[in-house]
PDBML (XML) file of the C-alpha atoms, coordinates in Angstrom:
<?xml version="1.0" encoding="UTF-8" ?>
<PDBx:datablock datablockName="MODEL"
   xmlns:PDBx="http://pdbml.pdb.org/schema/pdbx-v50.xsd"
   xmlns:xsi="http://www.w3.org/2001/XMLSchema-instance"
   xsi:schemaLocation="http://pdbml.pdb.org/schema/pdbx-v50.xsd pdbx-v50.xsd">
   <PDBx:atom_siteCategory>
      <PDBx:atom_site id="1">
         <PDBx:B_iso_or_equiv>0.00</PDBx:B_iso_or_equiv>
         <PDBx:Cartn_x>8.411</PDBx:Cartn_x>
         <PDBx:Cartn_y>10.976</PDBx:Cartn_y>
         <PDBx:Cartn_z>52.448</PDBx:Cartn_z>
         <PDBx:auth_asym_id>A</PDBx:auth_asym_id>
         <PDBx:auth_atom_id>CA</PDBx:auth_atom_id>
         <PDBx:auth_comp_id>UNK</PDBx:auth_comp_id>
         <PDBx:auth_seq_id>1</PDBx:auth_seq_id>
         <PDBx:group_PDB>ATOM</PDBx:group_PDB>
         <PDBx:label_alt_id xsi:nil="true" />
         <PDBx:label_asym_id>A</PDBx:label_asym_id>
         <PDBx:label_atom_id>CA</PDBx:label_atom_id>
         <PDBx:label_comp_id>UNK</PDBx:label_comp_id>
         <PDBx:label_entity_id>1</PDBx:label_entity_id>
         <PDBx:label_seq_id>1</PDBx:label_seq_id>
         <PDBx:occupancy>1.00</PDBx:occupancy>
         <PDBx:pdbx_PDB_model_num>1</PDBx:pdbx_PDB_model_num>
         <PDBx:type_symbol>C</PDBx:type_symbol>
      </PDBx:atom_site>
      <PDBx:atom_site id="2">
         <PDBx:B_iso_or_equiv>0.00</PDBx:B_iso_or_equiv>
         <PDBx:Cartn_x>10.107</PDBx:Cartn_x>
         <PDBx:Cartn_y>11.629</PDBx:Cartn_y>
         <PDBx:Cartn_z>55.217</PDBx:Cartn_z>
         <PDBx:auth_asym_id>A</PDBx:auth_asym_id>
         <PDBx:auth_atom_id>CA</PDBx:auth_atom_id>
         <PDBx:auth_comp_id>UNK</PDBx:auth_comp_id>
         <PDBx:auth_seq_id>2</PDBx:auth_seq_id>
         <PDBx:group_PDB>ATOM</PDBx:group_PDB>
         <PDBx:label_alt_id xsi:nil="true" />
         <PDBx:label_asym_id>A</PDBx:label_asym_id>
         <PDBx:label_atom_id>CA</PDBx:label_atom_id>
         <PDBx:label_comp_id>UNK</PDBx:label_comp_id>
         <PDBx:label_entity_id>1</PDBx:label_entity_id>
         <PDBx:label_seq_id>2</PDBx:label_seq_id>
         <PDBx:occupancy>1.00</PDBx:occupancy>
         <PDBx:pdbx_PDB_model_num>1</PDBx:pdbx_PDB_model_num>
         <PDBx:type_symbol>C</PDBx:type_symbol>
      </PDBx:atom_site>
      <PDBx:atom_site id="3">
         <PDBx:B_iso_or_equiv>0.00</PDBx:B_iso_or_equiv>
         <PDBx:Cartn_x>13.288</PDBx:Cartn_x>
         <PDBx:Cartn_y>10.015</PDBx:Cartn_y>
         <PDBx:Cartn_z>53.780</PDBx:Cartn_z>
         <PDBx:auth_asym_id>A</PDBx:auth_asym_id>
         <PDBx:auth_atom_id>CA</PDBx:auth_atom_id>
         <PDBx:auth_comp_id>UNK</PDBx:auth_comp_id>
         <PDBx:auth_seq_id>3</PDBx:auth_seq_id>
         <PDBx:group_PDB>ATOM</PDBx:group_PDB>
         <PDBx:label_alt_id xsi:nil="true" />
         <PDBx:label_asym_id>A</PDBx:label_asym_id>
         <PDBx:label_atom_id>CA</PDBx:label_atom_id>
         <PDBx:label_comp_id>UNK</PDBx:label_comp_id>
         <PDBx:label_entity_id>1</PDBx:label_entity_id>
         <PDBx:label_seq_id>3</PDBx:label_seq_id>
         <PDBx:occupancy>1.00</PDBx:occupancy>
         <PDBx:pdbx_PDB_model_num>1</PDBx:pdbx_PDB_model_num>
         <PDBx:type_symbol>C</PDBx:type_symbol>
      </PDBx:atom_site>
      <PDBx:atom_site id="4">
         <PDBx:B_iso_or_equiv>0.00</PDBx:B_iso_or_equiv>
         <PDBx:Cartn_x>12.689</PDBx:Cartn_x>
         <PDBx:Cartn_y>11.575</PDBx:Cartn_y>
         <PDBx:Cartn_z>49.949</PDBx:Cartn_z>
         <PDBx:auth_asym_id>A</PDBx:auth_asym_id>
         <PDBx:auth_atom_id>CA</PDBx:auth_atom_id>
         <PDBx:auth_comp_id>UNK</PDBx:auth_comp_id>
         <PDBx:auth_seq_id>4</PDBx:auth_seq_id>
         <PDBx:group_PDB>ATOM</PDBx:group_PDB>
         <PDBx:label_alt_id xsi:nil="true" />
         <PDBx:label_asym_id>A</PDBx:label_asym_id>
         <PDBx:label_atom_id>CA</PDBx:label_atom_id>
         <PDBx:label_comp_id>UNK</PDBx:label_comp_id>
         <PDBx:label_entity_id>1</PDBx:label_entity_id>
         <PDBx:label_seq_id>4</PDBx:label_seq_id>
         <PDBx:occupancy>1.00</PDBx:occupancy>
         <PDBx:pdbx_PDB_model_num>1</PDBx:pdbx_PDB_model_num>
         <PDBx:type_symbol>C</PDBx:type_symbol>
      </PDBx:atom_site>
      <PDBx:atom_site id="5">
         <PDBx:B_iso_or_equiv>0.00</PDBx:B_iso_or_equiv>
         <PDBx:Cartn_x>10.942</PDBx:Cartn_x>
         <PDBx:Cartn_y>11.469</PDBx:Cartn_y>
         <PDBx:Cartn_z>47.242</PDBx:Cartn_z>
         <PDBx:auth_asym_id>A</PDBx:auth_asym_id>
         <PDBx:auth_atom_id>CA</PDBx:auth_atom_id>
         <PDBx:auth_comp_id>UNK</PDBx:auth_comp_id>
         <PDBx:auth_seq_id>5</PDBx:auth_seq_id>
         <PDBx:group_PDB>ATOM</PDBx:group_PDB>
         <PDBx:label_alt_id xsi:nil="true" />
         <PDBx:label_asym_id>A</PDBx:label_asym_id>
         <PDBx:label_atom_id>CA</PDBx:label_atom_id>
         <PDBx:label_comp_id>UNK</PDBx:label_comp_id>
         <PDBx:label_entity_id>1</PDBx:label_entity_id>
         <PDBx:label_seq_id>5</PDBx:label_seq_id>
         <PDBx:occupancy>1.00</PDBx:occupancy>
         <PDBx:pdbx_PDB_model_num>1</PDBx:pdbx_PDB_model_num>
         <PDBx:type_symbol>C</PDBx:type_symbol>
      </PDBx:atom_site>
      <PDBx:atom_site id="6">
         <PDBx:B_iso_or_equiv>0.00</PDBx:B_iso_or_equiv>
         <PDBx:Cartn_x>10.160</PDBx:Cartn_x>
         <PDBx:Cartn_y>8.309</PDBx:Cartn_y>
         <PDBx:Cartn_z>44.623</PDBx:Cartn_z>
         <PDBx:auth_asym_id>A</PDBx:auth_asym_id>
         <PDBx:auth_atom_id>CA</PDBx:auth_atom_id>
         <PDBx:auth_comp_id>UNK</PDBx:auth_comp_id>
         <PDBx:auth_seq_id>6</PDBx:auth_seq_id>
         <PDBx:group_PDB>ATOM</PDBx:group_PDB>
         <PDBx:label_alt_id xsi:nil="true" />
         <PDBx:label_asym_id>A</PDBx:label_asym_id>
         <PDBx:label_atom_id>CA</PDBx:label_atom_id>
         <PDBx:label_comp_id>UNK</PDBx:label_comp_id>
         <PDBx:label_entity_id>1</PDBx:label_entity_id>
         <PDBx:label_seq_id>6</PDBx:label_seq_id>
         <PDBx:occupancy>1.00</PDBx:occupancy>
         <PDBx:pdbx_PDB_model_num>1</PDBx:pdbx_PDB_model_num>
         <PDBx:type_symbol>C</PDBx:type_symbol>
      </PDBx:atom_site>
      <PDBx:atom_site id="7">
         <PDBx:B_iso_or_equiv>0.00</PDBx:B_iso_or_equiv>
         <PDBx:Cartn_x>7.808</PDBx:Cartn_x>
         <PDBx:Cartn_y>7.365</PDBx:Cartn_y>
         <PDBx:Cartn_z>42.140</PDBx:Cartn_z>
         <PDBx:auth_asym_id>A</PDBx:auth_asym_id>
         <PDBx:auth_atom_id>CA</PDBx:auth_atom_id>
         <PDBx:auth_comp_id>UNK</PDBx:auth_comp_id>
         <PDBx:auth_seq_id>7</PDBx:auth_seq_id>
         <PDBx:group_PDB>ATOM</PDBx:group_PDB>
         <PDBx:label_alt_id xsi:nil="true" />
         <PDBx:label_asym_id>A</PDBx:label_asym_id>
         <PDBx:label_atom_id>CA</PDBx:label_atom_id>
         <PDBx:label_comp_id>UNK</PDBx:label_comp_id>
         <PDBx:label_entity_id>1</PDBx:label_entity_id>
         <PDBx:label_seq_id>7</PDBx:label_seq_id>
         <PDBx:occupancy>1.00</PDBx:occupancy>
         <PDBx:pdbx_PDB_model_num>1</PDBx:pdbx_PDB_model_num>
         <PDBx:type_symbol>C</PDBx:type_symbol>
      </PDBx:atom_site>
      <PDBx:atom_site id="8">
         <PDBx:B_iso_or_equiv>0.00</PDBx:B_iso_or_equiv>
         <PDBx:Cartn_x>5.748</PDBx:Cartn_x>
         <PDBx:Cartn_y>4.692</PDBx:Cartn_y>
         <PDBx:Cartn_z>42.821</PDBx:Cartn_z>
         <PDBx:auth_asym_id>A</PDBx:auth_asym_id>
         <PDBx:auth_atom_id>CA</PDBx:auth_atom_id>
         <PDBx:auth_comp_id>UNK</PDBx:auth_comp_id>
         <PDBx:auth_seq_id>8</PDBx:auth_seq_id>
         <PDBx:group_PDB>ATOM</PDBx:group_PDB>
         <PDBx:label_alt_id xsi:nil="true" />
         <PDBx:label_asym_id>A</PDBx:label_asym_id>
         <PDBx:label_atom_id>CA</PDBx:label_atom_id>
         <PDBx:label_comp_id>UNK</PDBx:label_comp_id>
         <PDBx:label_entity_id>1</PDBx:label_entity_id>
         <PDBx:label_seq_id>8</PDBx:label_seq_id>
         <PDBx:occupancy>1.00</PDBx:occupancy>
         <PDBx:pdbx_PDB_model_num>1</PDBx:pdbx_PDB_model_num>
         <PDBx:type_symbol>C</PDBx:type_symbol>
      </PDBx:atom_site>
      <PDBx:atom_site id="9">
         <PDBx:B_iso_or_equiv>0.00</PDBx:B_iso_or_equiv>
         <PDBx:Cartn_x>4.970</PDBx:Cartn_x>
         <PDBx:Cartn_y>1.525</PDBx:Cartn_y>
         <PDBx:Cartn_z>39.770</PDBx:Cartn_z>
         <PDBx:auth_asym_id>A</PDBx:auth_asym_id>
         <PDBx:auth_atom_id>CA</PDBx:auth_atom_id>
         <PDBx:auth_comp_id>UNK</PDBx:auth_comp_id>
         <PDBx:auth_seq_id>9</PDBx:auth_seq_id>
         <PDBx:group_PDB>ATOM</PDBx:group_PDB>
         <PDBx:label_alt_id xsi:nil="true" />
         <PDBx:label_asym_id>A</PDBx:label_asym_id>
         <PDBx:label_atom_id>CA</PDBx:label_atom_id>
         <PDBx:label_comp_id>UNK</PDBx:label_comp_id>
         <PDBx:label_entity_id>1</PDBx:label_entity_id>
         <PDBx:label_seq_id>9</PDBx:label_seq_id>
         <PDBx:occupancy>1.00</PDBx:occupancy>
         <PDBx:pdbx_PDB_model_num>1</PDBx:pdbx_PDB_model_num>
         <PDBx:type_symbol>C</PDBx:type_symbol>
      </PDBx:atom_site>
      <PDBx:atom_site id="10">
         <PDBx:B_iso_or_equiv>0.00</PDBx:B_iso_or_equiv>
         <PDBx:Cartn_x>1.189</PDBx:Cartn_x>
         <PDBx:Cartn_y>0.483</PDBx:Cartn_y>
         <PDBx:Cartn_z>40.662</PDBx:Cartn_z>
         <PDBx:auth_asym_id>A</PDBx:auth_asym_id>
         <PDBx:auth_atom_id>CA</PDBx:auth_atom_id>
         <PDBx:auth_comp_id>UNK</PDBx:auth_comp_id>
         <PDBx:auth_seq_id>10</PDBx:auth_seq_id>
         <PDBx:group_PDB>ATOM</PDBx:group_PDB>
         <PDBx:label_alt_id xsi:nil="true" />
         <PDBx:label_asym_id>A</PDBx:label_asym_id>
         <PDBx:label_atom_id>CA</PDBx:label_atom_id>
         <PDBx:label_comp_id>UNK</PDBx:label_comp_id>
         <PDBx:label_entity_id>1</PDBx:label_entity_id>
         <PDBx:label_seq_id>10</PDBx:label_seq_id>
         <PDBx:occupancy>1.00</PDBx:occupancy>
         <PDBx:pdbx_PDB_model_num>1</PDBx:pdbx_PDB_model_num>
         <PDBx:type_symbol>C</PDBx:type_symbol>
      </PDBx:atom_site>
      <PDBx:atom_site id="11">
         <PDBx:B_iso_or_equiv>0.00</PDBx:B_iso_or_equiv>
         <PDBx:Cartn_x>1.984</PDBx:Cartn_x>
         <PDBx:Cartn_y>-2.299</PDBx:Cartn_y>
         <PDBx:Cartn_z>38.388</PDBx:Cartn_z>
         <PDBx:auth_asym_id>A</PDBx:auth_asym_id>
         <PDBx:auth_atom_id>CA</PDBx:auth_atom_id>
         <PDBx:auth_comp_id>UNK</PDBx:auth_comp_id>
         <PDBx:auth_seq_id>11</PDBx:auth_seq_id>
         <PDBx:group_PDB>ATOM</PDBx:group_PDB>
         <PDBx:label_alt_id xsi:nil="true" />
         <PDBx:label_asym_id>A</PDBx:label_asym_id>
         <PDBx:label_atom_id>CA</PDBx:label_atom_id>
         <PDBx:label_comp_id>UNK</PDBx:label_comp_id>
         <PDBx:label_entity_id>1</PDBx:label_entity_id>
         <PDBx:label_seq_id>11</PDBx:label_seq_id>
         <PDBx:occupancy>1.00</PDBx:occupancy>
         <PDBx:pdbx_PDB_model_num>1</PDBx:pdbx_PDB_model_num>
         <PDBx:type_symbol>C</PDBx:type_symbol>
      </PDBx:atom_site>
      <PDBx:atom_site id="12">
         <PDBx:B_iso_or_equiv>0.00</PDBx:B_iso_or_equiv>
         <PDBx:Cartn_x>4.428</PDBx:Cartn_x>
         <PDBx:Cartn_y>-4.114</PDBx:Cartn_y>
         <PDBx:Cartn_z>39.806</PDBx:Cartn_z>
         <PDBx:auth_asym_id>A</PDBx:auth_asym_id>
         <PDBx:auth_atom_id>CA</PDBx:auth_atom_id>
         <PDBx:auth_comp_id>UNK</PDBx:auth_comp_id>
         <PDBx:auth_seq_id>12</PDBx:auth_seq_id>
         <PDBx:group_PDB>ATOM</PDBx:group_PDB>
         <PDBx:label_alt_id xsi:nil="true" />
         <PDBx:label_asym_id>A</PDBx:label_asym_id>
         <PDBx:label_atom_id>CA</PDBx:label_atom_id>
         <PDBx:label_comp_id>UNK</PDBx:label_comp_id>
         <PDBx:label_entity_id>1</PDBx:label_entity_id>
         <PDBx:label_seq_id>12</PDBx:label_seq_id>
         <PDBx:occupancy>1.00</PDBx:occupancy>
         <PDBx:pdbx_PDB_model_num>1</PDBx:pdbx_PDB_model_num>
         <PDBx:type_symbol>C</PDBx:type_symbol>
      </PDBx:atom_site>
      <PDBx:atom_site id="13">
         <PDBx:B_iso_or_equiv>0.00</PDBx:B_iso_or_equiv>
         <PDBx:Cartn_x>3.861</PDBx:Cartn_x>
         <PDBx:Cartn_y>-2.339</PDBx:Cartn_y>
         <PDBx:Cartn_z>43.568</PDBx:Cartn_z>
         <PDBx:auth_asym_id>A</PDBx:auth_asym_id>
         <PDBx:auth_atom_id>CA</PDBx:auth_atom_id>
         <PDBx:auth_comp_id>UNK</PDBx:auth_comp_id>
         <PDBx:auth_seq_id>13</PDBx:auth_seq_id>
         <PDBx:group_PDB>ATOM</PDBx:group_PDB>
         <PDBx:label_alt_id xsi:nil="true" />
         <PDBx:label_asym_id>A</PDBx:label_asym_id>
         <PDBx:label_atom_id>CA</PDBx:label_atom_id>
         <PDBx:label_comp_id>UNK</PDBx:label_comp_id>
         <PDBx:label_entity_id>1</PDBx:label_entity_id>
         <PDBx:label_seq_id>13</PDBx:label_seq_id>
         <PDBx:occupancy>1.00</PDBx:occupancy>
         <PDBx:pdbx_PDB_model_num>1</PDBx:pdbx_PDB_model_num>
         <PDBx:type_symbol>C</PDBx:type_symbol>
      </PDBx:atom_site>
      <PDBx:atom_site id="14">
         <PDBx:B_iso_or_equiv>0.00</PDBx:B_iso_or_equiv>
         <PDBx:Cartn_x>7.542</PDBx:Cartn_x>
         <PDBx:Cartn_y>-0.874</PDBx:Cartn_y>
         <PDBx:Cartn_z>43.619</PDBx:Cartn_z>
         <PDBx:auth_asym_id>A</PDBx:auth_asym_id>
         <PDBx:auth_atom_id>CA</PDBx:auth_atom_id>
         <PDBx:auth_comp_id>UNK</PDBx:auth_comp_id>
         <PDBx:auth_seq_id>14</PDBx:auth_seq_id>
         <PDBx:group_PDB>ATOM</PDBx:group_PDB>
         <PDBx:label_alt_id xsi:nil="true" />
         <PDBx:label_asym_id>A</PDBx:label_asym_id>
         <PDBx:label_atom_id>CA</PDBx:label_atom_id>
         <PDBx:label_comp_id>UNK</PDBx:label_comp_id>
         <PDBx:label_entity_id>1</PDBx:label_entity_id>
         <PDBx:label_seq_id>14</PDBx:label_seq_id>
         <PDBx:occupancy>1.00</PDBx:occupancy>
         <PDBx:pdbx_PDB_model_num>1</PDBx:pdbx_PDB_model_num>
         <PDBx:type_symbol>C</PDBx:type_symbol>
      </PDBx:atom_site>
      <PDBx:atom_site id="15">
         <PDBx:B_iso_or_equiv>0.00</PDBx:B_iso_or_equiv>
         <PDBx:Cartn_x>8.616</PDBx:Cartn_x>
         <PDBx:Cartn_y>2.541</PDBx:Cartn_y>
         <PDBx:Cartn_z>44.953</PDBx:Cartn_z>
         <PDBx:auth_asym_id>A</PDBx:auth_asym_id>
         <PDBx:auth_atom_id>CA</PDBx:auth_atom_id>
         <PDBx:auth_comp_id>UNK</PDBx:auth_comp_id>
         <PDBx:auth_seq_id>15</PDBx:auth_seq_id>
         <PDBx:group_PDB>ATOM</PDBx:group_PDB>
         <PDBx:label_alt_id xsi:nil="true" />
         <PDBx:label_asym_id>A</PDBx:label_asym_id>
         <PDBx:label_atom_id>CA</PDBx:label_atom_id>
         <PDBx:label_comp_id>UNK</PDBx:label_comp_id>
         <PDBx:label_entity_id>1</PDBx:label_entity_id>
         <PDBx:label_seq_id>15</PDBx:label_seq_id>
         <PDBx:occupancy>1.00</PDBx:occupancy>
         <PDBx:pdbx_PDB_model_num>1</PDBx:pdbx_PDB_model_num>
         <PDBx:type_symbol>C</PDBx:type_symbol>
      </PDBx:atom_site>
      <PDBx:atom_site id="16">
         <PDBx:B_iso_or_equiv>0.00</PDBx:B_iso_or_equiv>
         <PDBx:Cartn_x>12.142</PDBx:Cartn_x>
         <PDBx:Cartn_y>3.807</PDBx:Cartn_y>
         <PDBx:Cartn_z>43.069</PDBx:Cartn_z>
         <PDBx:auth_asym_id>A</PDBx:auth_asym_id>
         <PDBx:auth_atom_id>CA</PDBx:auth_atom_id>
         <PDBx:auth_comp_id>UNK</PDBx:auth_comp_id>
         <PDBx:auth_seq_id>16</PDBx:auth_seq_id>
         <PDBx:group_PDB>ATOM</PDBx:group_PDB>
         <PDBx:label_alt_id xsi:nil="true" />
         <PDBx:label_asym_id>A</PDBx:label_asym_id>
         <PDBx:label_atom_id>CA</PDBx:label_atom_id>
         <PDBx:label_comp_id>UNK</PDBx:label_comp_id>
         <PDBx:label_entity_id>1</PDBx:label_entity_id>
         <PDBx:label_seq_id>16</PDBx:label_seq_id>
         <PDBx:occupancy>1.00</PDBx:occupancy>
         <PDBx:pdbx_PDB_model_num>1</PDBx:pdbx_PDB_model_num>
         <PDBx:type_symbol>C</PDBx:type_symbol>
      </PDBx:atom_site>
      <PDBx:atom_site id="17">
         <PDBx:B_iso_or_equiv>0.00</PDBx:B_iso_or_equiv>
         <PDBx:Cartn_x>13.911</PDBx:Cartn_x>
         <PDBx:Cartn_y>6.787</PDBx:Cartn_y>
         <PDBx:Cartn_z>44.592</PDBx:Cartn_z>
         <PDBx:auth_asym_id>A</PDBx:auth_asym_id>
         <PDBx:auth_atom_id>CA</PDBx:auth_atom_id>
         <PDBx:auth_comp_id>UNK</PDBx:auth_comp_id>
         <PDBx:auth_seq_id>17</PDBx:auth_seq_id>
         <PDBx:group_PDB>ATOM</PDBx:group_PDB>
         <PDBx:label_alt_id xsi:nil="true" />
         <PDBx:label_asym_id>A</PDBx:label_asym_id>
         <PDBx:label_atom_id>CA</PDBx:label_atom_id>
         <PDBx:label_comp_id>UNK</PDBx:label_comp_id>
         <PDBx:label_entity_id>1</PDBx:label_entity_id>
         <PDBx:label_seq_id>17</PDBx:label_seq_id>
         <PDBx:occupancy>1.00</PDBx:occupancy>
         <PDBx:pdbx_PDB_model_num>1</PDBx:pdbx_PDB_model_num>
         <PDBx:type_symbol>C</PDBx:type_symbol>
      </PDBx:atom_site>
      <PDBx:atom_site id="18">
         <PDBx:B_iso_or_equiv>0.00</PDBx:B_iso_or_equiv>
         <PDBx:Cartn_x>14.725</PDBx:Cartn_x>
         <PDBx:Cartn_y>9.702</PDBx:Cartn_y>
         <PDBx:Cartn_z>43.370</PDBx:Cartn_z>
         <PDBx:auth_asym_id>A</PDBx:auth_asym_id>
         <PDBx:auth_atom_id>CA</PDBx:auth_atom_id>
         <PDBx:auth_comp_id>UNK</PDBx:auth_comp_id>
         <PDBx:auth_seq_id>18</PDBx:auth_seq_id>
         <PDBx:group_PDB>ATOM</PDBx:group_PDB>
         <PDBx:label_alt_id xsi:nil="true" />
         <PDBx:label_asym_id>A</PDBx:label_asym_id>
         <PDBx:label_atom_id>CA</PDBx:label_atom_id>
         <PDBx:label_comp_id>UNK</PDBx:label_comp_id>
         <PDBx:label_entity_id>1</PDBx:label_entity_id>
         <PDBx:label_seq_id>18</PDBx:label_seq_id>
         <PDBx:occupancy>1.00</PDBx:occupancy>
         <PDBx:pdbx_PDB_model_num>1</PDBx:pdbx_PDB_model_num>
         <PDBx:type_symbol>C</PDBx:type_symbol>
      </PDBx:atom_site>
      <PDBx:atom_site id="19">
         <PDBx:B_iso_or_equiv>0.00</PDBx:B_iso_or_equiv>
         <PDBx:Cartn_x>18.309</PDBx:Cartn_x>
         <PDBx:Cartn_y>9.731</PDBx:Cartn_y>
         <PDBx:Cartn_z>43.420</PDBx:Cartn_z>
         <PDBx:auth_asym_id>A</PDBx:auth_asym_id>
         <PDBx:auth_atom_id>CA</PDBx:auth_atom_id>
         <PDBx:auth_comp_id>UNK</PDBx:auth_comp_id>
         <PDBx:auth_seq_id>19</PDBx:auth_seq_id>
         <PDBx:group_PDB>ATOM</PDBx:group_PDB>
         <PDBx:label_alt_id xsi:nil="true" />
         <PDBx:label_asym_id>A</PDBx:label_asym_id>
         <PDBx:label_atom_id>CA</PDBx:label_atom_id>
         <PDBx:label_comp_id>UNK</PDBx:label_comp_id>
         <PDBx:label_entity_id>1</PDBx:label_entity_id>
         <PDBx:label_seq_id>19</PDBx:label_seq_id>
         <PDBx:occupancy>1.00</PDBx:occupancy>
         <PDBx:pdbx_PDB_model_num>1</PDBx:pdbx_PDB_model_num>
         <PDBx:type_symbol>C</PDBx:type_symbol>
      </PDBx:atom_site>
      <PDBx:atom_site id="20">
         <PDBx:B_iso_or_equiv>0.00</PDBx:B_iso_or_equiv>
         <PDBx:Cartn_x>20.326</PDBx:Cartn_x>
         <PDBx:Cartn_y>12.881</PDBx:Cartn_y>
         <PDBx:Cartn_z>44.738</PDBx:Cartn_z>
         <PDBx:auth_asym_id>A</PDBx:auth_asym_id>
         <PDBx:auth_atom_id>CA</PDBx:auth_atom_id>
         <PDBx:auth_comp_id>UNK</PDBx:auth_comp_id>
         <PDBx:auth_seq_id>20</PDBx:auth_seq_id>
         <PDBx:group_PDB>ATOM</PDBx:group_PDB>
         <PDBx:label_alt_id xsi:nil="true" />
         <PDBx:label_asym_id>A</PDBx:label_asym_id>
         <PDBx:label_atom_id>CA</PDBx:label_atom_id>
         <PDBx:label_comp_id>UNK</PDBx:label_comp_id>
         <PDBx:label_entity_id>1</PDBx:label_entity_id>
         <PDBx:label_seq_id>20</PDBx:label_seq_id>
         <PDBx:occupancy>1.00</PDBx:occupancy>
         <PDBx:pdbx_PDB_model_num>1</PDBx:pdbx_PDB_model_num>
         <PDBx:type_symbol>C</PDBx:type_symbol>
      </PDBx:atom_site>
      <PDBx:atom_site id="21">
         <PDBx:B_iso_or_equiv>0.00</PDBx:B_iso_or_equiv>
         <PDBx:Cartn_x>21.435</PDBx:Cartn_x>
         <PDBx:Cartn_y>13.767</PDBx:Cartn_y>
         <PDBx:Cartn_z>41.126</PDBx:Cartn_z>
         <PDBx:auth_asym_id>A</PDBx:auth_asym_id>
         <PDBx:auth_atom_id>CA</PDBx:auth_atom_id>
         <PDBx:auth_comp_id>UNK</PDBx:auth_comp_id>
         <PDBx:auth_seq_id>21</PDBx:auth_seq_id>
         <PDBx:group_PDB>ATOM</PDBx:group_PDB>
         <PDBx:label_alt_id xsi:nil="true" />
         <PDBx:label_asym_id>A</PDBx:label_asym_id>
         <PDBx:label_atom_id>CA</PDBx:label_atom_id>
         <PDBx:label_comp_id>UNK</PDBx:label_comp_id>
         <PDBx:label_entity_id>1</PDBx:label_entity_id>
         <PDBx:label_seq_id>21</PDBx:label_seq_id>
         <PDBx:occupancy>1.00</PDBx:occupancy>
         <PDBx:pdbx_PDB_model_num>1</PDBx:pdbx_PDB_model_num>
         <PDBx:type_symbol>C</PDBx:type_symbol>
      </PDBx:atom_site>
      <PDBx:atom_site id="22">
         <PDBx:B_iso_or_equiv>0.00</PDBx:B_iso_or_equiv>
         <PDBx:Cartn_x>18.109</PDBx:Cartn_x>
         <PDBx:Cartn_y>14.528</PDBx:Cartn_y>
         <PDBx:Cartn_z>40.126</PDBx:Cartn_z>
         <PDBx:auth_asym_id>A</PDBx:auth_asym_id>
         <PDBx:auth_atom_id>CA</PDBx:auth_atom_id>
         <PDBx:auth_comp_id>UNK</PDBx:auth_comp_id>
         <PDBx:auth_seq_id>22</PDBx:auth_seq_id>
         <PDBx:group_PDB>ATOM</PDBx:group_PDB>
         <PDBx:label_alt_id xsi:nil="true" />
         <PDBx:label_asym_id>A</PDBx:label_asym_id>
         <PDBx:label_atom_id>CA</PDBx:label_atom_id>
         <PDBx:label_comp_id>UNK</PDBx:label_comp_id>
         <PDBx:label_entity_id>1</PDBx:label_entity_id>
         <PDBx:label_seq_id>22</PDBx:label_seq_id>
         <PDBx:occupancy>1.00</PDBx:occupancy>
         <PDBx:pdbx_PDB_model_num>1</PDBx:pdbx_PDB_model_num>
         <PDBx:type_symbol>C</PDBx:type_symbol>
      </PDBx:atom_site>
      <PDBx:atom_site id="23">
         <PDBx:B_iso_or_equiv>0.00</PDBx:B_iso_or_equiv>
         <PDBx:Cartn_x>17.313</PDBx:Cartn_x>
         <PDBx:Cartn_y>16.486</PDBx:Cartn_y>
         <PDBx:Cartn_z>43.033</PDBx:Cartn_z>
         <PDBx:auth_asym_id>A</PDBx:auth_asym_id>
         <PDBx:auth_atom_id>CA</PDBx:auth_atom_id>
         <PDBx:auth_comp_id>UNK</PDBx:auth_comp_id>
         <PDBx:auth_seq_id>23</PDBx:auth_seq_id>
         <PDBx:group_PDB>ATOM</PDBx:group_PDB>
         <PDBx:label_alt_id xsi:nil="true" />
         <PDBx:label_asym_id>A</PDBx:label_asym_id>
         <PDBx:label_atom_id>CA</PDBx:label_atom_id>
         <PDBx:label_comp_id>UNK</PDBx:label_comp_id>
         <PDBx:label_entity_id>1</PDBx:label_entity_id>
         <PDBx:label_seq_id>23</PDBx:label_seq_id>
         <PDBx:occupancy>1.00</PDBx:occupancy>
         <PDBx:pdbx_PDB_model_num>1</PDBx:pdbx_PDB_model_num>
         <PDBx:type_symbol>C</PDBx:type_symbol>
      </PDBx:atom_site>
      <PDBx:atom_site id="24">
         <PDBx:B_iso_or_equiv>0.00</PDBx:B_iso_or_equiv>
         <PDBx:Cartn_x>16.880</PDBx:Cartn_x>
         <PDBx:Cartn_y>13.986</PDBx:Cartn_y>
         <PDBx:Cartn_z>45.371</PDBx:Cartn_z>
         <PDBx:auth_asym_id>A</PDBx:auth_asym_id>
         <PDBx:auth_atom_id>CA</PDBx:auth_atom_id>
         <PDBx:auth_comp_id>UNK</PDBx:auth_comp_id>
         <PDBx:auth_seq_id>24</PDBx:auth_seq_id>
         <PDBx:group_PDB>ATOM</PDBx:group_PDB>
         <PDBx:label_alt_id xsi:nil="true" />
         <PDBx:label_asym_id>A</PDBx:label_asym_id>
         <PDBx:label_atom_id>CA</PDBx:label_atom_id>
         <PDBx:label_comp_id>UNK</PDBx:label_comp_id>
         <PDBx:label_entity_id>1</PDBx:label_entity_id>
         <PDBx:label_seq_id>24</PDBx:label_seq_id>
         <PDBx:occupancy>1.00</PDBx:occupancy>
         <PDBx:pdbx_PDB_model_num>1</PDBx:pdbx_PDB_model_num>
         <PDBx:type_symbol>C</PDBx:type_symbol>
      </PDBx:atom_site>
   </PDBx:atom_siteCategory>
</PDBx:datablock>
């Protein structure tokens, strides 16, 4: 995104950011 990246949980429908120490 334009605001970094995250992996998405189609389970539960939650996006969970990639913090900055680990490369975020």
């Amino acid at each position: 995104t334009d605001g970094g990246l995250a992996r998405l949980d189609p389970l539960r429908l939650r996006a969970e950011p990639l913090p900055r120490a680990q490369g975020g």
